[in-house]
Protein backbone atom coordinates (compact mmCIF):
# COMPACT_ATOMS: atom_id res chain seq x y z
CA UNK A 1 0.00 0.00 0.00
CA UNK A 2 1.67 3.33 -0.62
CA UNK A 3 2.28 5.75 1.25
CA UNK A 4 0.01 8.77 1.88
CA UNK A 5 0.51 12.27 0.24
CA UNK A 6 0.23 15.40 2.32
CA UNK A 7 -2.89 16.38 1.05
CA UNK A 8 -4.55 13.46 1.77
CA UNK A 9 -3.43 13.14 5.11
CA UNK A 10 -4.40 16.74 5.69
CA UNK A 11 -8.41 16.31 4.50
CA UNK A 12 -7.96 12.55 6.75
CA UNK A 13 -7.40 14.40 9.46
CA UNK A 14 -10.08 17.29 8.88
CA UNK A 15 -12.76 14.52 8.31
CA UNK A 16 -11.66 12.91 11.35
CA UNK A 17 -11.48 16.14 13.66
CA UNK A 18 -15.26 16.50 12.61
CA UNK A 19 -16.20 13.50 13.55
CA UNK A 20 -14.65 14.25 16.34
CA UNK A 21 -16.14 17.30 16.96
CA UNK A 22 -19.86 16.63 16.09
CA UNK A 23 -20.30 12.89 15.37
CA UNK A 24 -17.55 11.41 18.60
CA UNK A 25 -20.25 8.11 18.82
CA UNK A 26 -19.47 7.12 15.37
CA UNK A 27 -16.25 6.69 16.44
CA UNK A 28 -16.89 3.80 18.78
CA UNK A 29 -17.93 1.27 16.12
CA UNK A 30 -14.43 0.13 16.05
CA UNK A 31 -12.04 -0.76 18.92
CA UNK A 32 -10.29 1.33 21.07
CA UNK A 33 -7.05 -0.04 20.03
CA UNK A 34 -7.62 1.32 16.46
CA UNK A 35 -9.15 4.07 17.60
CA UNK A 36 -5.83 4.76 19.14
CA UNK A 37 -3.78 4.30 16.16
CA UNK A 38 -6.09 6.93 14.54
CA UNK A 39 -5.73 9.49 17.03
CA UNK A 40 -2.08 9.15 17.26
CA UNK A 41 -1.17 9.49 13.20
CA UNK A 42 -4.01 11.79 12.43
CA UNK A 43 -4.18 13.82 15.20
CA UNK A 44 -8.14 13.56 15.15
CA UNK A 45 -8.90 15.45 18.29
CA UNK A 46 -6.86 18.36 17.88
CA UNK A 47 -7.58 21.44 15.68
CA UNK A 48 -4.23 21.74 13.82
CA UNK A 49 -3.50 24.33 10.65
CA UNK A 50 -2.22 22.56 7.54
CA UNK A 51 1.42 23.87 8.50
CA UNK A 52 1.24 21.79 11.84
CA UNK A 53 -0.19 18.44 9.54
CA UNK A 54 2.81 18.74 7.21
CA UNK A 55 5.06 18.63 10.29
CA UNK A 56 3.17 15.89 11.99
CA UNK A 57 3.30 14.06 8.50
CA UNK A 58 6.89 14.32 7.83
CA UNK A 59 8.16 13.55 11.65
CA UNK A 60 5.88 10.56 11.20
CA UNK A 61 8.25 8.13 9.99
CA UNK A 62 11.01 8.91 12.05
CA UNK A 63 9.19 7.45 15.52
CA UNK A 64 7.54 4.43 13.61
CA UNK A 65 7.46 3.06 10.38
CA UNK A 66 4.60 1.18 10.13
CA UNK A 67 1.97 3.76 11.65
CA UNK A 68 0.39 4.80 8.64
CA UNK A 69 -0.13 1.56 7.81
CA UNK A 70 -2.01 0.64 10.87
CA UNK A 71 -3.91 4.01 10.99
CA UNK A 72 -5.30 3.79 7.24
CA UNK A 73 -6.16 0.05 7.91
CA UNK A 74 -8.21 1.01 11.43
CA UNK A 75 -9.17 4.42 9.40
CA UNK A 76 -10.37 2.09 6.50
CA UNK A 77 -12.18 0.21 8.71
CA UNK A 78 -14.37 3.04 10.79
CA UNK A 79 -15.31 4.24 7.09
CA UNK A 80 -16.52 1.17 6.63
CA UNK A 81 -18.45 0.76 10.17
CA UNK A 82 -19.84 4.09 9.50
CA UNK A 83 -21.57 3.39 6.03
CA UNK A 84 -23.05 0.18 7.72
CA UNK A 85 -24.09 1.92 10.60
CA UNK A 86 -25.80 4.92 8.07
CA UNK A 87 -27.25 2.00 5.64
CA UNK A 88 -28.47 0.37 8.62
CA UNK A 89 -30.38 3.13 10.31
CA UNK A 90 -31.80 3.93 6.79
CA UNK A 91 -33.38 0.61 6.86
CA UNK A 92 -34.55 0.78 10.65
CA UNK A 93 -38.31 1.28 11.20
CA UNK A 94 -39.61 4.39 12.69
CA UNK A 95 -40.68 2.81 15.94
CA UNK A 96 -39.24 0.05 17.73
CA UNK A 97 -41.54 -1.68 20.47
CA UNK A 98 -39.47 -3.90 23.04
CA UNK A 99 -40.23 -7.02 24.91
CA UNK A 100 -40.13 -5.78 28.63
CA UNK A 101 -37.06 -7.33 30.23
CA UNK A 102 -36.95 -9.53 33.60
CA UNK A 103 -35.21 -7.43 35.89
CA UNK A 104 -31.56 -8.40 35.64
CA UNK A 105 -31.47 -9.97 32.51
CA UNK A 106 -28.70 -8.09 30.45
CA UNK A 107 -28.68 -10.18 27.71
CA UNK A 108 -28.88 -7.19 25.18
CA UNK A 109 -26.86 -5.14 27.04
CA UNK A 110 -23.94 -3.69 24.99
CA UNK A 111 -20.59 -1.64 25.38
CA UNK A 112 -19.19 0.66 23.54
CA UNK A 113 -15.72 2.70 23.79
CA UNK A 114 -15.03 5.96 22.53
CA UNK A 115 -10.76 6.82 23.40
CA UNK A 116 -9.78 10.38 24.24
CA UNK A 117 -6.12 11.04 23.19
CA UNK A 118 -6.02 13.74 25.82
CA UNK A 119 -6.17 13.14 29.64
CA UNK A 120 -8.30 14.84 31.99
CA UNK A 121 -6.18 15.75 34.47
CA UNK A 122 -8.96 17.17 36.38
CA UNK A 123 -10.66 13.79 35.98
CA UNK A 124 -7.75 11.83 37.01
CA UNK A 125 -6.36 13.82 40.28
CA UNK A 126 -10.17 13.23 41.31
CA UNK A 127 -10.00 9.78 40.98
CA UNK A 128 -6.34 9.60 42.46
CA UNK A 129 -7.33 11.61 45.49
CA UNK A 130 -10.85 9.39 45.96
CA UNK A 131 -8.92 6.45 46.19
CA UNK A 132 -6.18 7.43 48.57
CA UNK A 133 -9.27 9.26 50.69
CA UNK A 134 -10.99 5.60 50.82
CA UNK A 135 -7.49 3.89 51.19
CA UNK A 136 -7.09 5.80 54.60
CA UNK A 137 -10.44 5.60 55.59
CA UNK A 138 -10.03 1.55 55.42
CA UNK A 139 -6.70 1.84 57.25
CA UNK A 140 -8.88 3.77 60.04
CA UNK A 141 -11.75 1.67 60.45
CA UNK A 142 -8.94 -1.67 60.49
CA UNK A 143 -7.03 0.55 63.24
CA UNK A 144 -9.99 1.31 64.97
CA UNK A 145 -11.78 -2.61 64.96
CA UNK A 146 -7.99 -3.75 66.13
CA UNK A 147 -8.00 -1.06 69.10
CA UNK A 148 -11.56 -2.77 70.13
CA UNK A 149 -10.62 -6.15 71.26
């Protein structure tokens, strides 16, 4: 497969940011993994000039080689996902009546994963600071049920 010209890889990644941008669900009919590998050669998330894509394309294959590969093979495949996904709510009636469920029964249940390149850092201290918060809270109540007998 050859390699990708600038231009392309500029309106990939412009396509992609809108997705991105207005459309993030269609993003989670592939895995996260390839989501990944999108994200990380196209730069979907970030709103970049065409100056900062040429960079981005040329310093490409100093870090790894076979990137582009990978990302139009995953990016090949969401195009794909998201023509099924258009054809098949085309076809899907205007109402859908449900069988009611027994409680529990999560048989139809499904999960889907949309990656953010970026980390919340906001997000993640949270999470960091709830955890050591319960971590001491167990070493308390252990300390304190010890102290007892």
């Amino acid at each position: 497969m050859p390699r990708d010209a600038v231009d392309t890889y500029c309106s990939r990644h412009h396509q992609l940011y809108e997705i991105w941008t207005e459309k993030k669900l269609l993003l989670s009919c592939i895995s996260a993994i390839k989501q990944w590998e999108i994200h990380n050669y196209c730069l979907s998330a970030d709103n970049l000039s065409d100056l900062e894509l040429r960079q981005q394309f040329q310093a490409v294959p100093i870090y790894d080689l076979s990137q582009p590969n990978r990302a139009g093979k995953a990016y090949a495949e969401l195009l794909e996902q998201i023509d099924i996904q258009q054809r098949l709510a085309a076809m899907a009636p205007v109402e859908v009546t449900r069988a009611q469920r027994r409680r529990g029964d999560a048989s139809n249940v499904r999960t889907r994963v949309v990656a953010n390149p970026h980390i919340d850092c906001d997000k993640f201290s949270r999470i960091y600071f709830e955890m050591a918060d319960r971590i001491v809270r167990e070493r308390n109540e252990a300390k304190d049920k010890s102290e007892q007998y």
